[in-house]
PDB file of N, CA and C in Angstrom:
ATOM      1  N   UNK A   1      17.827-138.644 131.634  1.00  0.00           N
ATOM      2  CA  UNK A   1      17.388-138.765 133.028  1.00  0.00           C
ATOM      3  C   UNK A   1      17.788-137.511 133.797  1.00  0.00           C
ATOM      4  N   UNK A   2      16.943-136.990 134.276  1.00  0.00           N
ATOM      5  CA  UNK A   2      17.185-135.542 135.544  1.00  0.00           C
ATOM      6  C   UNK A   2      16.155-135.590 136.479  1.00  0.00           C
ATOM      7  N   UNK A   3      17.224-135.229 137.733  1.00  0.00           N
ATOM      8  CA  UNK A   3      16.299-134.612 138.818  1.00  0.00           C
ATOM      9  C   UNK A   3      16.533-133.600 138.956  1.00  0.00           C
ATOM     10  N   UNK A   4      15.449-132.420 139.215  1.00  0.00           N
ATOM     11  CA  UNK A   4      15.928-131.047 139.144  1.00  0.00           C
ATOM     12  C   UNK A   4      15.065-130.168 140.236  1.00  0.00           C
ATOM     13  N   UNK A   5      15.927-129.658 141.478  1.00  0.00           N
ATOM     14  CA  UNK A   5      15.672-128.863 142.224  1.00  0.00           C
ATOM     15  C   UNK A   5      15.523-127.414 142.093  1.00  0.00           C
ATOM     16  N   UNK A   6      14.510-126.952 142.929  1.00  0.00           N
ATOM     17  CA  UNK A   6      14.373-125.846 142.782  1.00  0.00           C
ATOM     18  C   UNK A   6      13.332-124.863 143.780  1.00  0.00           C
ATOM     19  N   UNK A   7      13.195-123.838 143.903  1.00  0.00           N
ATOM     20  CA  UNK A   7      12.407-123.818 145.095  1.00  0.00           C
ATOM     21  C   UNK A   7      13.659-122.767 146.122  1.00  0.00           C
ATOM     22  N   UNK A   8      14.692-122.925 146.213  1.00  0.00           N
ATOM     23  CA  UNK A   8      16.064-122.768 147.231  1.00  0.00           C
ATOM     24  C   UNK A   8      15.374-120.930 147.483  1.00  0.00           C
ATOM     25  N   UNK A   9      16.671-120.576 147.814  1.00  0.00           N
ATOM     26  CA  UNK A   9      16.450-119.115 148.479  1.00  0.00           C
ATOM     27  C   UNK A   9      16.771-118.253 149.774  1.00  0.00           C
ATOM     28  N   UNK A  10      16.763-117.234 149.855  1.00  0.00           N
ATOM     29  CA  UNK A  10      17.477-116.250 151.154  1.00  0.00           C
ATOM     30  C   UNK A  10      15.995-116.480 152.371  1.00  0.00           C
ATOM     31  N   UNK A  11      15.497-116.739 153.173  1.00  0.00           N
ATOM     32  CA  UNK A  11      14.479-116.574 154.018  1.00  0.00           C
ATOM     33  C   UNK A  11      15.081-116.090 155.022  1.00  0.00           C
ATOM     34  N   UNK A  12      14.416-115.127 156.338  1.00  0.00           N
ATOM     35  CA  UNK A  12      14.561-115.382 157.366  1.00  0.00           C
ATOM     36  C   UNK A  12      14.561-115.922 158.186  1.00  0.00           C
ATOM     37  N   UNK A  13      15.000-116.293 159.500  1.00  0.00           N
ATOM     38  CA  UNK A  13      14.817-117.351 160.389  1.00  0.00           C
ATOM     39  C   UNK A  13      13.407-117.124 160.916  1.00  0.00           C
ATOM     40  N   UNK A  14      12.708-118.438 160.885  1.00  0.00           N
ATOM     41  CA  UNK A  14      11.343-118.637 161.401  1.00  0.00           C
ATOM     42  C   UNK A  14      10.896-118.572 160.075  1.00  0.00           C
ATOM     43  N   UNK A  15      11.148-118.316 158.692  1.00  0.00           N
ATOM     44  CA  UNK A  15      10.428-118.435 157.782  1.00  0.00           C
ATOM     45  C   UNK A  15      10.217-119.608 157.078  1.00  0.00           C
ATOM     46  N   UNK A  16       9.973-119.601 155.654  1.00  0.00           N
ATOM     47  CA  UNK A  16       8.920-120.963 155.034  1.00  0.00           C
ATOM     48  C   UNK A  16       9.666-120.989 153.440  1.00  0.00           C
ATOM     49  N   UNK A  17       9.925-122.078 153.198  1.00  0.00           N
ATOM     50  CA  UNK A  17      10.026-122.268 151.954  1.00  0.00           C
ATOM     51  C   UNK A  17       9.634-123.654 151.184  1.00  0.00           C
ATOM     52  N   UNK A  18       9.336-123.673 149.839  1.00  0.00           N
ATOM     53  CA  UNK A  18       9.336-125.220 149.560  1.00  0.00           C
ATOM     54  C   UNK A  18       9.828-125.787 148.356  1.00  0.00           C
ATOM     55  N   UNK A  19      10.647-126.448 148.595  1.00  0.00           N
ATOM     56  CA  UNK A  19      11.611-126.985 147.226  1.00  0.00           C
ATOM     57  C   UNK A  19      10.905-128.488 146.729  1.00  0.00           C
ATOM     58  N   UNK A  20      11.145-128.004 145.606  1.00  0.00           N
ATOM     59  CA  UNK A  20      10.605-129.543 144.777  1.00  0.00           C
ATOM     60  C   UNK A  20      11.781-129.788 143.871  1.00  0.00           C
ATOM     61  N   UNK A  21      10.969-130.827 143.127  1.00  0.00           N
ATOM     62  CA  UNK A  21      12.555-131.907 142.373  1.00  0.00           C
ATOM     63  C   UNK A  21      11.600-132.376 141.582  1.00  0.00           C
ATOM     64  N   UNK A  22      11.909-132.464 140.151  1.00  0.00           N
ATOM     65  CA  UNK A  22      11.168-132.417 139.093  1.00  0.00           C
ATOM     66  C   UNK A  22      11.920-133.704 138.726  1.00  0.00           C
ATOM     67  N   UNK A  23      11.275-135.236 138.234  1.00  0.00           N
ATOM     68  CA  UNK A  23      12.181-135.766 137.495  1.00  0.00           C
ATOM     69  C   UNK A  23      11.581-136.049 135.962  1.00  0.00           C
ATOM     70  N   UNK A  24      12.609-136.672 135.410  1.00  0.00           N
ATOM     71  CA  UNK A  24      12.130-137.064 134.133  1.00  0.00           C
ATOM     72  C   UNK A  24      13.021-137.951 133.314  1.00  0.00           C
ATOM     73  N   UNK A  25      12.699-138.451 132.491  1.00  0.00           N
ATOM     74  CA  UNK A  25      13.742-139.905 132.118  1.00  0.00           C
ATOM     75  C   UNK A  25      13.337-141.028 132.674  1.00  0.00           C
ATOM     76  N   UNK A  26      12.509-141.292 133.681  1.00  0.00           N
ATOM     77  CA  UNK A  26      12.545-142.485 134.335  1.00  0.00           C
ATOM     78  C   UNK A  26      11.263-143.025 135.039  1.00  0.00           C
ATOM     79  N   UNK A  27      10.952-144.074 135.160  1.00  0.00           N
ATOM     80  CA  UNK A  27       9.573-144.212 136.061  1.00  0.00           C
ATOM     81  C   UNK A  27       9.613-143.641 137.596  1.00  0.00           C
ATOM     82  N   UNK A  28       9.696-142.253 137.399  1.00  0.00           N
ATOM     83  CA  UNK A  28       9.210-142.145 138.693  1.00  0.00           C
ATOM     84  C   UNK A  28       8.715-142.595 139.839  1.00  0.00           C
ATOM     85  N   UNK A  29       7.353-143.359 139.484  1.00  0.00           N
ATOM     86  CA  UNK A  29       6.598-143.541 140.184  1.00  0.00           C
ATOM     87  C   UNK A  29       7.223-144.811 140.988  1.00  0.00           C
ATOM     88  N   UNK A  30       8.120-145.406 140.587  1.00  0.00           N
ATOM     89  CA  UNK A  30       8.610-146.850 140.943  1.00  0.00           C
ATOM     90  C   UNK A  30       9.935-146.753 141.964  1.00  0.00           C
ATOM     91  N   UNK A  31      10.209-145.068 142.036  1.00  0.00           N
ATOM     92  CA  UNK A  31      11.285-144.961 142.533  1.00  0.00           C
ATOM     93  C   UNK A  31      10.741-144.295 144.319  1.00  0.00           C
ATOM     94  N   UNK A  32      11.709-144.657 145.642  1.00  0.00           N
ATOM     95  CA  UNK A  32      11.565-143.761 146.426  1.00  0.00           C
ATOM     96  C   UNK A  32      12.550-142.409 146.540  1.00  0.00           C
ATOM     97  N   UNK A  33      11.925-141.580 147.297  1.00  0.00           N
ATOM     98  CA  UNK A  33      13.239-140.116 147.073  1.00  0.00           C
ATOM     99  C   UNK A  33      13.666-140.062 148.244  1.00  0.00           C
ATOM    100  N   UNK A  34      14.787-139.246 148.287  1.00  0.00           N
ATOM    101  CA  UNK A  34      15.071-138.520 149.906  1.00  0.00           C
ATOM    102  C   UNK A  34      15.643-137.050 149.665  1.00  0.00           C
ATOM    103  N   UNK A  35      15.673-136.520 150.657  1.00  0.00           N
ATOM    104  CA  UNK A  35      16.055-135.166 150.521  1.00  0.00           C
ATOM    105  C   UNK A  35      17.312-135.243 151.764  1.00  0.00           C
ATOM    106  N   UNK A  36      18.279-134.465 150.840  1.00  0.00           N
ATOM    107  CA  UNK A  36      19.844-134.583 151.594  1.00  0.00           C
ATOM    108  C   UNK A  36      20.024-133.358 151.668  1.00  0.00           C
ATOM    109  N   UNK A  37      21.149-132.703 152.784  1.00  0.00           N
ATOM    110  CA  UNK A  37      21.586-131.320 152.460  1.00  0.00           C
ATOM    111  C   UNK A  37      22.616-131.297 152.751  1.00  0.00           C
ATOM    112  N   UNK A  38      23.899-130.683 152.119  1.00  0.00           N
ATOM    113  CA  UNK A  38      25.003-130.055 152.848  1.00  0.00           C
ATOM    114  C   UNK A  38      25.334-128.638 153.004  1.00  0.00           C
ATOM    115  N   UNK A  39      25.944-128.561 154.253  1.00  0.00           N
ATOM    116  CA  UNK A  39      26.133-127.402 154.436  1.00  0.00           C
ATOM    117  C   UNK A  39      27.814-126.884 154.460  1.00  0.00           C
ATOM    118  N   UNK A  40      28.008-126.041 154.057  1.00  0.00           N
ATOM    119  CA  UNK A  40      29.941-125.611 153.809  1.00  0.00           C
ATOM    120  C   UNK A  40      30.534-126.212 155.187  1.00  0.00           C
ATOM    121  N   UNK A  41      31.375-127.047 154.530  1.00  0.00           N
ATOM    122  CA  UNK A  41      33.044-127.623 155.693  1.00  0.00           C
ATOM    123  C   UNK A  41      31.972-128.717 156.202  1.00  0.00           C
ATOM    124  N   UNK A  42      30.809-129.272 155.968  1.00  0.00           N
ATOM    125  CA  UNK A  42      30.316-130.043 156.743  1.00  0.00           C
ATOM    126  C   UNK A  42      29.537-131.640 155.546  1.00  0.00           C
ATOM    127  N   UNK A  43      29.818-132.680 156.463  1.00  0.00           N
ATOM    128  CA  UNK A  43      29.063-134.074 155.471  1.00  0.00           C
ATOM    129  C   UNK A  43      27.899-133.735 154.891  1.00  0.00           C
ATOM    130  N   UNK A  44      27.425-134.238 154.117  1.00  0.00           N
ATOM    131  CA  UNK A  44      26.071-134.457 153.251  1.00  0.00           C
ATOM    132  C   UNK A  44      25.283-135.376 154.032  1.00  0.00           C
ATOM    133  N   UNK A  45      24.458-134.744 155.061  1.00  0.00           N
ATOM    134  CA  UNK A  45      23.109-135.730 155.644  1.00  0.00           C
ATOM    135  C   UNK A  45      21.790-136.102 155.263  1.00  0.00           C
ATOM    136  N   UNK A  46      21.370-136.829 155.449  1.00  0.00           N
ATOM    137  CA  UNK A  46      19.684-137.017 155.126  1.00  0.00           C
ATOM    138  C   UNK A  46      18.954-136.404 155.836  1.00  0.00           C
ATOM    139  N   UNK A  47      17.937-135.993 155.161  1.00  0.00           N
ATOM    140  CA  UNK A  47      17.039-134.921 155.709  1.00  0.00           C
ATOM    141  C   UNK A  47      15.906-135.804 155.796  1.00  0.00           C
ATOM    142  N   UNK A  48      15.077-136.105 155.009  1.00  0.00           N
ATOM    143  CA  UNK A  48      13.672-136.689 154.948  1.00  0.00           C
ATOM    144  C   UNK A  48      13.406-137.563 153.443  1.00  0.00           C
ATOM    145  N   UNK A  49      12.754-138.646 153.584  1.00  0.00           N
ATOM    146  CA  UNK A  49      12.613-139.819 152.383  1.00  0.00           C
ATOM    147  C   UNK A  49      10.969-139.883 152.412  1.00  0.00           C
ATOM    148  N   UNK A  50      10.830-140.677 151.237  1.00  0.00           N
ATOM    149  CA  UNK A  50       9.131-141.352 151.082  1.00  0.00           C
ATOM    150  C   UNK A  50       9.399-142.170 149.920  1.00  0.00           C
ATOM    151  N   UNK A  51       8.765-143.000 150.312  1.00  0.00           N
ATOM    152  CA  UNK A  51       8.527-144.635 149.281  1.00  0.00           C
ATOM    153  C   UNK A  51       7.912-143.873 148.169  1.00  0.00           C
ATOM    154  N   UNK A  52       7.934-144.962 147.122  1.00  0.00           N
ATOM    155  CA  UNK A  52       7.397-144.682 145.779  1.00  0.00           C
ATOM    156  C   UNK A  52       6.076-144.544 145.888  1.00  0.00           C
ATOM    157  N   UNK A  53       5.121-144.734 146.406  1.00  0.00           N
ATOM    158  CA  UNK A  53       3.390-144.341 146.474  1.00  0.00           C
ATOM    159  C   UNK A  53       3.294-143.607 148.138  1.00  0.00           C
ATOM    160  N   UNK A  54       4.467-143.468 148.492  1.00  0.00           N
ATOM    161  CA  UNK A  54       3.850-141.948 149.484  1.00  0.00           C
ATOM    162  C   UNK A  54       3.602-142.771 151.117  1.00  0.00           C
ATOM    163  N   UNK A  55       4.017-144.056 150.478  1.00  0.00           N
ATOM    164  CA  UNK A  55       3.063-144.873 152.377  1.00  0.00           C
ATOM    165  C   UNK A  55       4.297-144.767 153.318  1.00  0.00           C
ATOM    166  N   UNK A  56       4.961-144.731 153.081  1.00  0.00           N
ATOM    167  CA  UNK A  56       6.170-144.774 154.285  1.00  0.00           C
ATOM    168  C   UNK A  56       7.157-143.461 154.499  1.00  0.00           C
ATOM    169  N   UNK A  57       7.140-142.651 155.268  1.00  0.00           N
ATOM    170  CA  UNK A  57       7.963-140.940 155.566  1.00  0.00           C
ATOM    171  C   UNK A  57       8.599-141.436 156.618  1.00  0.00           C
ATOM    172  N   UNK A  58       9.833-140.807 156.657  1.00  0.00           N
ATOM    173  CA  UNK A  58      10.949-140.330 157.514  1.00  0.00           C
ATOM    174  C   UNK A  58      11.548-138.979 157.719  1.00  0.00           C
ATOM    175  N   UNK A  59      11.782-138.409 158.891  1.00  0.00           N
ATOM    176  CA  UNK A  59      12.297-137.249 158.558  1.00  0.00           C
ATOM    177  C   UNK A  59      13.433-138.081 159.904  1.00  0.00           C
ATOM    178  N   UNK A  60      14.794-136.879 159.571  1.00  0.00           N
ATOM    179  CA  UNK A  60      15.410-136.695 160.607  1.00  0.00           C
ATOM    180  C   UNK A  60      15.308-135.938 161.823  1.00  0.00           C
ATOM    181  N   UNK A  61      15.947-135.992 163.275  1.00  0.00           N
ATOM    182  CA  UNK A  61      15.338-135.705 164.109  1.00  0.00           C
ATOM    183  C   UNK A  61      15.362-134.048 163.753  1.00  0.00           C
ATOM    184  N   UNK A  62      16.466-133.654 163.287  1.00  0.00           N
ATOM    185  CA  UNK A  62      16.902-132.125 163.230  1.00  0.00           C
ATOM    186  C   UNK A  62      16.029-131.605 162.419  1.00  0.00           C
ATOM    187  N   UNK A  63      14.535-132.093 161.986  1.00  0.00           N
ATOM    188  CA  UNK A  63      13.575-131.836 161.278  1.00  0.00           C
ATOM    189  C   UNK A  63      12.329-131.832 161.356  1.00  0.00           C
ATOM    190  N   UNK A  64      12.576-132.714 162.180  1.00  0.00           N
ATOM    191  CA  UNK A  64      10.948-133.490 162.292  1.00  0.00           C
ATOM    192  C   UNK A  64       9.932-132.614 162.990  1.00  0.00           C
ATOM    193  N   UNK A  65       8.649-132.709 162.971  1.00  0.00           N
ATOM    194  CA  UNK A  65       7.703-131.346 163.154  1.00  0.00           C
ATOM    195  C   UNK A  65       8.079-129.772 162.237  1.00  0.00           C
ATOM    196  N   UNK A  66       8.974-129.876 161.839  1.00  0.00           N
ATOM    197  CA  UNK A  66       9.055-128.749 160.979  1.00  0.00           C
ATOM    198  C   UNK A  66       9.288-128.583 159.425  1.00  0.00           C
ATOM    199  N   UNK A  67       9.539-129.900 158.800  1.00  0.00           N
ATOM    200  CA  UNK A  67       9.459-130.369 157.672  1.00  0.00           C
ATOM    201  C   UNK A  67       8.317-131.581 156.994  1.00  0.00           C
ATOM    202  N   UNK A  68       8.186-131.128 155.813  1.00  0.00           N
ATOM    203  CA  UNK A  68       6.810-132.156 155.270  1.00  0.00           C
ATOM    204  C   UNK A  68       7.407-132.708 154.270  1.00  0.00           C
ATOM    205  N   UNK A  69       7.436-133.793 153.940  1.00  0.00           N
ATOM    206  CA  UNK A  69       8.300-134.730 152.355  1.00  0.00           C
ATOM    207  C   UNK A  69       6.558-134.787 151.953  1.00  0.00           C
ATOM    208  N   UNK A  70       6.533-134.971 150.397  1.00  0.00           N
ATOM    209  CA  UNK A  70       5.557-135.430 149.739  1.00  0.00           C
ATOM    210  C   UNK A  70       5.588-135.495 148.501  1.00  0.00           C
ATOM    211  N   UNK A  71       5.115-136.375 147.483  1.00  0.00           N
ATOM    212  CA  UNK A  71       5.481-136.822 146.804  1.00  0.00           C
ATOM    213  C   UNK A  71       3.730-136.753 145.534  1.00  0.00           C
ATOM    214  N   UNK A  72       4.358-136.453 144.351  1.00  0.00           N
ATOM    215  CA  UNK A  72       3.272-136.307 143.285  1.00  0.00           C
ATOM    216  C   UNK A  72       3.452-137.173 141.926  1.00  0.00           C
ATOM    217  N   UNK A  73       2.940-138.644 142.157  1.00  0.00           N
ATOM    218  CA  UNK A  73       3.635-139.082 140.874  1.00  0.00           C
ATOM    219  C   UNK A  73       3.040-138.543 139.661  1.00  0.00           C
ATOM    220  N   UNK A  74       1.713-137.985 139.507  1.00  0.00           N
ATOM    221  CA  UNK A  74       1.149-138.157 138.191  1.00  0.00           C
ATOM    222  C   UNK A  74       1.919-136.704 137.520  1.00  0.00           C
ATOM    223  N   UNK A  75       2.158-135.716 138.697  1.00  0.00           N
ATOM    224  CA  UNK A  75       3.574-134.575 138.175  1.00  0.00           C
ATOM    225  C   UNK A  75       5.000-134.957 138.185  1.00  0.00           C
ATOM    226  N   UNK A  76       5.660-136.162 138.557  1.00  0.00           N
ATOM    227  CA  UNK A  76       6.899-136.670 138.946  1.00  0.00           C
ATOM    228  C   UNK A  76       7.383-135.996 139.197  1.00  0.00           C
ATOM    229  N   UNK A  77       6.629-135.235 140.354  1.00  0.00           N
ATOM    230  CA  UNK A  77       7.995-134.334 141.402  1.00  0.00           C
ATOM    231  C   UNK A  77       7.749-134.724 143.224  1.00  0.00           C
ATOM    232  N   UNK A  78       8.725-134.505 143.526  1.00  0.00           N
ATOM    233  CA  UNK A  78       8.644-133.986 145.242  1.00  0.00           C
ATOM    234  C   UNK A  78       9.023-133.312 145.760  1.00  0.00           C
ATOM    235  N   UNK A  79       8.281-132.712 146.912  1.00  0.00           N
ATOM    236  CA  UNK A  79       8.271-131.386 147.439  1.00  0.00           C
ATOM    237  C   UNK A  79       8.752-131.714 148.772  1.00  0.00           C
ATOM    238  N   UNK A  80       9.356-130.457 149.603  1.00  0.00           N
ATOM    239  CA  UNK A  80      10.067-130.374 150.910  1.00  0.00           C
ATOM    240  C   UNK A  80       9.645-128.948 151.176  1.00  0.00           C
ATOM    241  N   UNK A  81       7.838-129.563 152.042  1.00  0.00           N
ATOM    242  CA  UNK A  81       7.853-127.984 152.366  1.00  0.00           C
ATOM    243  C   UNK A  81       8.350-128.093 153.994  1.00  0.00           C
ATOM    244  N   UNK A  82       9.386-126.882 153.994  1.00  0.00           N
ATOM    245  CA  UNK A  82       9.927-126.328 155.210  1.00  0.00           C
ATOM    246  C   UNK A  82       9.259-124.943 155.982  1.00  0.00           C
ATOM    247  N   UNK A  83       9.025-125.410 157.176  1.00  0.00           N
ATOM    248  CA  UNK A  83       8.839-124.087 157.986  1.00  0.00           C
ATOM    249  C   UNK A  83       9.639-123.799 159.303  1.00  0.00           C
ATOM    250  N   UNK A  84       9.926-122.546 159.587  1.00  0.00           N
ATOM    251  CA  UNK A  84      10.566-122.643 161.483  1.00  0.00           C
ATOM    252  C   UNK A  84      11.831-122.737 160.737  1.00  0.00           C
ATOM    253  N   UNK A  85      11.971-121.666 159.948  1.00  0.00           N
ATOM    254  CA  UNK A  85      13.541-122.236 159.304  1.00  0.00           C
ATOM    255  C   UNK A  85      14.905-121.634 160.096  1.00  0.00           C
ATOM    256  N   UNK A  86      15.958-122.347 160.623  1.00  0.00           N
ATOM    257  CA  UNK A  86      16.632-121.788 161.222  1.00  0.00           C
ATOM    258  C   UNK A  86      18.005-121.785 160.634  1.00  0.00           C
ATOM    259  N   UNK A  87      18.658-120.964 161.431  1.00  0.00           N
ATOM    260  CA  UNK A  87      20.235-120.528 160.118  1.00  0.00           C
ATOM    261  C   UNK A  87      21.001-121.864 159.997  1.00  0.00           C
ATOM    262  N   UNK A  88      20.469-122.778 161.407  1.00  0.00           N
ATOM    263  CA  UNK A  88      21.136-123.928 161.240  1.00  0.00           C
ATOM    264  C   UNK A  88      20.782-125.151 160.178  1.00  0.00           C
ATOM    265  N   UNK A  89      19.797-124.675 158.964  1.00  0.00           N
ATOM    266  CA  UNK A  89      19.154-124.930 157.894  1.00  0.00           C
ATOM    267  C   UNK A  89      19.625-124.865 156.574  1.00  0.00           C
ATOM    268  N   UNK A  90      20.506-123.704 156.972  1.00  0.00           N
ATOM    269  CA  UNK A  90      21.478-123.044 155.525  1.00  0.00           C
ATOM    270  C   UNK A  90      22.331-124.086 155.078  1.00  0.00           C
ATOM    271  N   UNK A  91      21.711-124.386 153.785  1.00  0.00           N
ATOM    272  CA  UNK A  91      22.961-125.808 152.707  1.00  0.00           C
ATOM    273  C   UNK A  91      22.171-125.952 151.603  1.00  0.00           C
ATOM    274  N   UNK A  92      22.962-126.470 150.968  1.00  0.00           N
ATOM    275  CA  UNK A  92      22.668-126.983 149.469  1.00  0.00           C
ATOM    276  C   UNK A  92      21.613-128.233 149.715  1.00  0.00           C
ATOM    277  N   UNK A  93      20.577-128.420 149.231  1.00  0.00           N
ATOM    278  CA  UNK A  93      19.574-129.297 149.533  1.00  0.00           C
ATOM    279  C   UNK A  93      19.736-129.869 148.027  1.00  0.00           C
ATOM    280  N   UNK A  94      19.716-131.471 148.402  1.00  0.00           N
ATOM    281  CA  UNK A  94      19.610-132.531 146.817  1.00  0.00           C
ATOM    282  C   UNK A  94      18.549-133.529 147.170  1.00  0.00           C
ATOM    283  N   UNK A  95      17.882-133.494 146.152  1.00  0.00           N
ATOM    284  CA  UNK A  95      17.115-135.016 145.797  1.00  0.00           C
ATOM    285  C   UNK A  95      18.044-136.034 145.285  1.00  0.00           C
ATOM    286  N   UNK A  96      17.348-137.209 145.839  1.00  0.00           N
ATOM    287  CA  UNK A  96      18.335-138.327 145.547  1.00  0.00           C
ATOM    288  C   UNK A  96      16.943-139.957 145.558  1.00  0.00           C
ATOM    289  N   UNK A  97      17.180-140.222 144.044  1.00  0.00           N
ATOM    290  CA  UNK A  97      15.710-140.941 143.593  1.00  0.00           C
ATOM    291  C   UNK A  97      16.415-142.869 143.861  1.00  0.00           C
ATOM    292  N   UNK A  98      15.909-143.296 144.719  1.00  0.00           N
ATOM    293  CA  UNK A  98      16.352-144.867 144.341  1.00  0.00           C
ATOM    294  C   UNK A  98      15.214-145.874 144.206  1.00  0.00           C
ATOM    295  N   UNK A  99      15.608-146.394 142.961  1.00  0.00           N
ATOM    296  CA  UNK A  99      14.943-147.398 142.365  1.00  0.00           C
ATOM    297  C   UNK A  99      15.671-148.928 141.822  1.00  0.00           C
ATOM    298  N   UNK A 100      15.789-149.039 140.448  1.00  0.00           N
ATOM    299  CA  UNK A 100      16.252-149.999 139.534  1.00  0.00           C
ATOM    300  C   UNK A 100      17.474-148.942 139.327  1.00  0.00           C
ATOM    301  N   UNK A 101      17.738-147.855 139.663  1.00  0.00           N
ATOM    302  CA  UNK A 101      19.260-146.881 139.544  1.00  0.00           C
ATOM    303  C   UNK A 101      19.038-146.161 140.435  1.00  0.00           C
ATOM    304  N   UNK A 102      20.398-145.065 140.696  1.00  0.00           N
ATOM    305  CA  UNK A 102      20.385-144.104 141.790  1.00  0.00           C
ATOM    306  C   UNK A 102      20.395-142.394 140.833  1.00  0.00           C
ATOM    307  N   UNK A 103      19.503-141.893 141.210  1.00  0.00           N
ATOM    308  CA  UNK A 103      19.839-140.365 140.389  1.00  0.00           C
ATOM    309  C   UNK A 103      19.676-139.544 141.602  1.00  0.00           C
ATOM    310  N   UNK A 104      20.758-138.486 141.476  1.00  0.00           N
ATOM    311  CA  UNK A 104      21.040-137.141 142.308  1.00  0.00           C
ATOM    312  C   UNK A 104      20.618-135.860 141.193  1.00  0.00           C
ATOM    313  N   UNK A 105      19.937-135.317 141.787  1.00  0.00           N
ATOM    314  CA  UNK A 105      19.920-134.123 141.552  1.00  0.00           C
ATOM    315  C   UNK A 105      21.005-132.968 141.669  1.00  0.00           C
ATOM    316  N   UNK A 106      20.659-131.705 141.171  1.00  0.00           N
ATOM    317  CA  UNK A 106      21.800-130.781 140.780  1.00  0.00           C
ATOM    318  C   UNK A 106      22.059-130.062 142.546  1.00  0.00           C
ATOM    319  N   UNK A 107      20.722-129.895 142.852  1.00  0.00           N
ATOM    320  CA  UNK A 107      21.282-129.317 144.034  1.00  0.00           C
ATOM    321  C   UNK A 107      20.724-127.855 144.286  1.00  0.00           C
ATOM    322  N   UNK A 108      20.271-127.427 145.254  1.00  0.00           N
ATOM    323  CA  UNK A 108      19.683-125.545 144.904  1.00  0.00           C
ATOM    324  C   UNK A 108      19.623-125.530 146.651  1.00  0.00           C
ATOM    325  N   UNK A 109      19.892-123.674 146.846  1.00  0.00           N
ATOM    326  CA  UNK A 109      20.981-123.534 147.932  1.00  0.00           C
ATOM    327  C   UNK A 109      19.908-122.797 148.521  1.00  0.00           C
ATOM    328  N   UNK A 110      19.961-123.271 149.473  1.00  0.00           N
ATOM    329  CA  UNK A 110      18.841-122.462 150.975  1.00  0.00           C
ATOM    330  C   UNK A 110      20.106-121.953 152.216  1.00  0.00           C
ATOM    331  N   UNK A 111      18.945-120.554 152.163  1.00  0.00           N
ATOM    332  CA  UNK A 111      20.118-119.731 152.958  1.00  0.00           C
ATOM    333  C   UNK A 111      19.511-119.143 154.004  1.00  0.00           C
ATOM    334  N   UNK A 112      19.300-119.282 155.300  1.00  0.00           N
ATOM    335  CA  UNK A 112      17.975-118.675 156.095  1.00  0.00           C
ATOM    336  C   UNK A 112      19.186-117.840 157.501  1.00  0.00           C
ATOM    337  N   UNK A 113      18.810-116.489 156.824  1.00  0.00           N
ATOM    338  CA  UNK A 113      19.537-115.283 157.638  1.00  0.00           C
ATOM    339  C   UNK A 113      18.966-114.263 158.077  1.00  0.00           C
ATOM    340  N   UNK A 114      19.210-113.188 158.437  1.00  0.00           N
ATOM    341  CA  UNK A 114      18.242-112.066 159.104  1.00  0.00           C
ATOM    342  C   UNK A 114      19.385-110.895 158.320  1.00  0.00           C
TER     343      UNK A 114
END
């Protein structure tokens, strides 16, 4: 079983990136995801979720209009495309799959500086 991020990277502020999360081992399709981030000296928050067939999105407020969750079962991945990226953005971003179990991903580090 893995979830595996990837996508991370140096951007500038106001720029664009988009991380996905590859899984495998597991019925995907049965599971919903969320996207978490932490950032150094600071908690691990939720960023944005979607149900297992895509009908129900959440983002957090510190996101919302500037982040897209979406979800591809027949590739079992999901994507977090980000735009308007600001330094207050910079952290380790994880997928985190819940279903019939909980799987975390490894984690891949977004860094948005000038």
């Amino acid at each position: 079983v893995q979830l595996v991020e990837s996508g991370g990277g140096l951007v500038q502020p106001g720029g664009s990136l988009r991380l996905s999360c590859a899984a495998s081992g597991f019925t995907f399709s049965y599971y919903g995801v969320r996207w978490y981030r932490q950032a150094p000296g600071k908690e691990r928050e939720w960023v944005a979720g979607i149900s297992s067939h895509g009908g129900m999105i959440n983002y957090a407020d510190s996101v919302k209009g500037r982040f897209t969750i979406s979800k591809d079962n027949a590739m079992k991945t999901v994507y977090l495309q980000m735009s308007s990226l600001k330094p207050e953005d910079t952290a380790v971003y994880y997928c985190y799959a819940q279903g019939a179990s909980t799987y975390w991903g490894q984690g891949t580090q977004v860094t948005v500086s000038s």
